[in-house]
N, C-alpha and C. Protein backbone atom coordinates (compact mmCIF):
# COMPACT_ATOMS: atom_id res chain seq x y z
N UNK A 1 73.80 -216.27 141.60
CA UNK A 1 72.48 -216.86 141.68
C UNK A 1 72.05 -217.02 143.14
N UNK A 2 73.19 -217.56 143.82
CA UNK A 2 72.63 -217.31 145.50
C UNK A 2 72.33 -216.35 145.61
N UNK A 3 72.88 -215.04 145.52
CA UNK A 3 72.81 -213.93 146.39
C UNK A 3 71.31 -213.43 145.68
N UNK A 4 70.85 -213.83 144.41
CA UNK A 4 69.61 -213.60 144.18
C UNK A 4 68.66 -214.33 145.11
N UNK A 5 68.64 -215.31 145.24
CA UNK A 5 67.41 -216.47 145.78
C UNK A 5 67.75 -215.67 147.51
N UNK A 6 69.00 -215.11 148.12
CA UNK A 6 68.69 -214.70 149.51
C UNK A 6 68.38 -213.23 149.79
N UNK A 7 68.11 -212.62 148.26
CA UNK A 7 67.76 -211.23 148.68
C UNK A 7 66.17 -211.56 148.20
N UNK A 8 65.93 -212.63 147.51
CA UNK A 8 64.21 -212.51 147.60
C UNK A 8 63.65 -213.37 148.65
N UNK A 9 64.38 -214.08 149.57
CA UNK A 9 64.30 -214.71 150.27
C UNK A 9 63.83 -213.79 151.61
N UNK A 10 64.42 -212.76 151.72
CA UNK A 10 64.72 -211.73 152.66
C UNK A 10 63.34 -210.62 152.59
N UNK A 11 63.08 -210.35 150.89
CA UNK A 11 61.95 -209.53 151.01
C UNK A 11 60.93 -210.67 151.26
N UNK A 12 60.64 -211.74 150.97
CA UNK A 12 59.34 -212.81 151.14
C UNK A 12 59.39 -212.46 152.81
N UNK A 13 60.20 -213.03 153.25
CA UNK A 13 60.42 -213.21 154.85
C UNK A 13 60.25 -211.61 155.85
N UNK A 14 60.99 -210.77 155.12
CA UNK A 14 60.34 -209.45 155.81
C UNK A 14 59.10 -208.96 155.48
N UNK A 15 58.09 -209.31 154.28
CA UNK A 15 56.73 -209.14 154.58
C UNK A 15 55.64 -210.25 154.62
N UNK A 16 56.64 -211.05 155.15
CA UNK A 16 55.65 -211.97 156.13
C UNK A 16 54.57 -211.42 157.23
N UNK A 17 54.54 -210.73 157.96
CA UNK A 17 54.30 -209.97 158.56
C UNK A 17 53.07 -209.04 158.51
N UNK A 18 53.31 -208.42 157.56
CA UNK A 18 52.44 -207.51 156.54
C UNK A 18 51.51 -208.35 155.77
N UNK A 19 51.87 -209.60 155.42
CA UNK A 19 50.57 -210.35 154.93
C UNK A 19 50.01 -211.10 155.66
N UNK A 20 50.15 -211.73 156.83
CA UNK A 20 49.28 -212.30 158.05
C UNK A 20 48.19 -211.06 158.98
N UNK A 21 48.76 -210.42 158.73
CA UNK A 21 47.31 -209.62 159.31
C UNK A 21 46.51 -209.59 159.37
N UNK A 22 45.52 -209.55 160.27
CA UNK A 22 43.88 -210.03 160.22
C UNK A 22 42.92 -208.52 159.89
N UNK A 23 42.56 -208.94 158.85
CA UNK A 23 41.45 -207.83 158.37
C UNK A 23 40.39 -207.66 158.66
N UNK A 24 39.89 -206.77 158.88
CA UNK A 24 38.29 -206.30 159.64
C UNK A 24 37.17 -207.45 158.70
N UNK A 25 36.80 -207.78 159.91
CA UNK A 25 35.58 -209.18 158.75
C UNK A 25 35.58 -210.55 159.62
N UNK A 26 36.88 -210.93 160.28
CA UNK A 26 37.38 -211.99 160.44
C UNK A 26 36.25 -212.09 162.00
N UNK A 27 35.75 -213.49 161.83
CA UNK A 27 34.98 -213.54 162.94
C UNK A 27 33.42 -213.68 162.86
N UNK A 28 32.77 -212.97 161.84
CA UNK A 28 31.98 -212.69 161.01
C UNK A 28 31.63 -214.15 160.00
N UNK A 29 32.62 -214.62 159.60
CA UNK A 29 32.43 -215.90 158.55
C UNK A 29 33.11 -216.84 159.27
N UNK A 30 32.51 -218.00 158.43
CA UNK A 30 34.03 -219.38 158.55
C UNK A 30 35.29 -218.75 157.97
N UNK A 31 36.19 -218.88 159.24
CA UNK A 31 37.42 -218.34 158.20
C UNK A 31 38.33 -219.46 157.45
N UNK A 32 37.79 -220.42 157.72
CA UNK A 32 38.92 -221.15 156.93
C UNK A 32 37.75 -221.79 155.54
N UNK A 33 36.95 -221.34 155.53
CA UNK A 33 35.68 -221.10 154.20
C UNK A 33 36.53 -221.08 152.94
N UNK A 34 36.38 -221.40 152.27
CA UNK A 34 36.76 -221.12 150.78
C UNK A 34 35.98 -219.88 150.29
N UNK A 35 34.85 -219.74 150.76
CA UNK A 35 34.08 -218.37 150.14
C UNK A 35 34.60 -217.00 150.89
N UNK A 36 35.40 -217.62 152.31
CA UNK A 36 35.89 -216.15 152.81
C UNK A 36 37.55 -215.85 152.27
N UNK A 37 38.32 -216.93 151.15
CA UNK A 37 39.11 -216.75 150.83
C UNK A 37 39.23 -215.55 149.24
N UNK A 38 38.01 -216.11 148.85
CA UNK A 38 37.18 -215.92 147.31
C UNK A 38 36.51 -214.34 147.79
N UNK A 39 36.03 -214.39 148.79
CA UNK A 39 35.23 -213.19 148.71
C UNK A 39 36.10 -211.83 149.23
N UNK A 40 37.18 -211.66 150.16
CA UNK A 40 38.08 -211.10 150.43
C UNK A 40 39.09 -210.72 149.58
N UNK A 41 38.72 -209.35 149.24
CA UNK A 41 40.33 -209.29 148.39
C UNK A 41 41.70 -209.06 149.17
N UNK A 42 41.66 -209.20 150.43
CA UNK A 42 42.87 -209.04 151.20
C UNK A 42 43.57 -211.05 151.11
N UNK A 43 42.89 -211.93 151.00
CA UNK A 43 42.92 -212.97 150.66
C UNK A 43 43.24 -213.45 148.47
N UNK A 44 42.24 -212.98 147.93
CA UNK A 44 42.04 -212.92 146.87
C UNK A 44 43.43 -212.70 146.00
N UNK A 45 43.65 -211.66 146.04
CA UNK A 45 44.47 -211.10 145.46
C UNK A 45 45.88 -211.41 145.51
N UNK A 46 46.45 -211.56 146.45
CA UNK A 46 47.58 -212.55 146.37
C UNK A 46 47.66 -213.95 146.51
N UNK A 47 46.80 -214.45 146.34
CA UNK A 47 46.11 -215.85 146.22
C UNK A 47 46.26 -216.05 144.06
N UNK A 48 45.10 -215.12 143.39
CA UNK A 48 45.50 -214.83 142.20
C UNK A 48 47.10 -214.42 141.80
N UNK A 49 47.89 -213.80 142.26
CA UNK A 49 49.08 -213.16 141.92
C UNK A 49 49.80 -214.46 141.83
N UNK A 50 49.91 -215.24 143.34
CA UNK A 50 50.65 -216.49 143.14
C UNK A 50 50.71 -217.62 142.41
N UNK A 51 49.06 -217.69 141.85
CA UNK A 51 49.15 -218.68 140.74
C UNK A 51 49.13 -218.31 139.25
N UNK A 52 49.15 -216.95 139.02
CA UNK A 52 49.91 -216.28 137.76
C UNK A 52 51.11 -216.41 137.66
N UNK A 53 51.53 -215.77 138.89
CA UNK A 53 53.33 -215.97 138.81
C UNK A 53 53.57 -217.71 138.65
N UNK A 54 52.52 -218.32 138.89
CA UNK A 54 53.41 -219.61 139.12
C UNK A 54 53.49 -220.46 137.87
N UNK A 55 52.35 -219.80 137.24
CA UNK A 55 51.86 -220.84 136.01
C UNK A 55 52.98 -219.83 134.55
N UNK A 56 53.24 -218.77 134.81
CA UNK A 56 53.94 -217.83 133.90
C UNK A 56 55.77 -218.67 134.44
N UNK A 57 56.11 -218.85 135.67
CA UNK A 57 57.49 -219.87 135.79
C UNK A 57 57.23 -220.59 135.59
N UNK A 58 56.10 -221.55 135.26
CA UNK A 58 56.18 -223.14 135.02
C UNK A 58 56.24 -223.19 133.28
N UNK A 59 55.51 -221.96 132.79
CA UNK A 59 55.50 -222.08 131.13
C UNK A 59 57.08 -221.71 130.72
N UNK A 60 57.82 -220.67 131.32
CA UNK A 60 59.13 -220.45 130.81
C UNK A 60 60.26 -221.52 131.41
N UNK A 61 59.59 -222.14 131.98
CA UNK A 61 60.62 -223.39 132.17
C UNK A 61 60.47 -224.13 131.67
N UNK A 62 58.73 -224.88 130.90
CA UNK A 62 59.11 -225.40 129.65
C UNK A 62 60.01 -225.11 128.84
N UNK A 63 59.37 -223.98 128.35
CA UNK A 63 60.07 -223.40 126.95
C UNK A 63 61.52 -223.53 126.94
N UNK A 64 62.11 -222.80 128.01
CA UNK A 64 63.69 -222.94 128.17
C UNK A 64 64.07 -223.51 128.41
N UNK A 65 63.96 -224.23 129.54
CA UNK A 65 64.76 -225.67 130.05
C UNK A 65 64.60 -226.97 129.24
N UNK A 66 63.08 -226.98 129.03
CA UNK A 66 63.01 -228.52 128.67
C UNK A 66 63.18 -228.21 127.23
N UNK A 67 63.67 -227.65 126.55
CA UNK A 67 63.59 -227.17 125.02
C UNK A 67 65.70 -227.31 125.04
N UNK A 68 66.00 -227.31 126.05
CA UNK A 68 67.28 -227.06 125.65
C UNK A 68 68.20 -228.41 126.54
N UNK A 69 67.17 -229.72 126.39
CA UNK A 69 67.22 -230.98 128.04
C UNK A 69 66.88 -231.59 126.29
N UNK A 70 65.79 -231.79 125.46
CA UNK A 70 66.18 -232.48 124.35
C UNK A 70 67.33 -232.01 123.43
C-alpha cells in the first residue's frame, strides 16, 4: 500500500510542473476571478476532474468502509 501512495505521489509531484503553467490569456482578466477559473478550460477541466474523482472516493468509501465499521 505504501509503495502505491509513493508511486502516485511521484506522478502528482512530477506533473506539477506541467500544470502550473501560465496559458496565453493571463493578464487579460482578474486572474484570481472565479470567471477566469470557469471560463478557461486549462483551469476548468482539472478543476472538474478533481471533484469527480473526489466525490466518486468519497461515495466508495461510504459504501465500503462505513458498510463494513457497522
Amino acid at each position: 500500500m505504501k509503495s502505491r501512495v509513493k508511486k502516485s505521489a511521484l506522478v502528482l509531484f512530477s506533473m506539477m510542473p506541467v500544470i502550473t503553467w501560465a496559458h496565453p490569456g493571463h493578464g487579460h482578466e482578474n486572474p484570481l476571478s472565479p470567471g477566469h477559473y470557469v471560463a478557461n478550460p486549462e483551469h476548468f477541466i482539472p478543476l472538474a476532474l478533481t471533484v469527480a474523482v473526489s466525490l466518486v472516493l468519497i461515495g466508495l468509501y461510504r459504501v465500503y468502509v462505513m458498510k463494513h465499521i457497522k
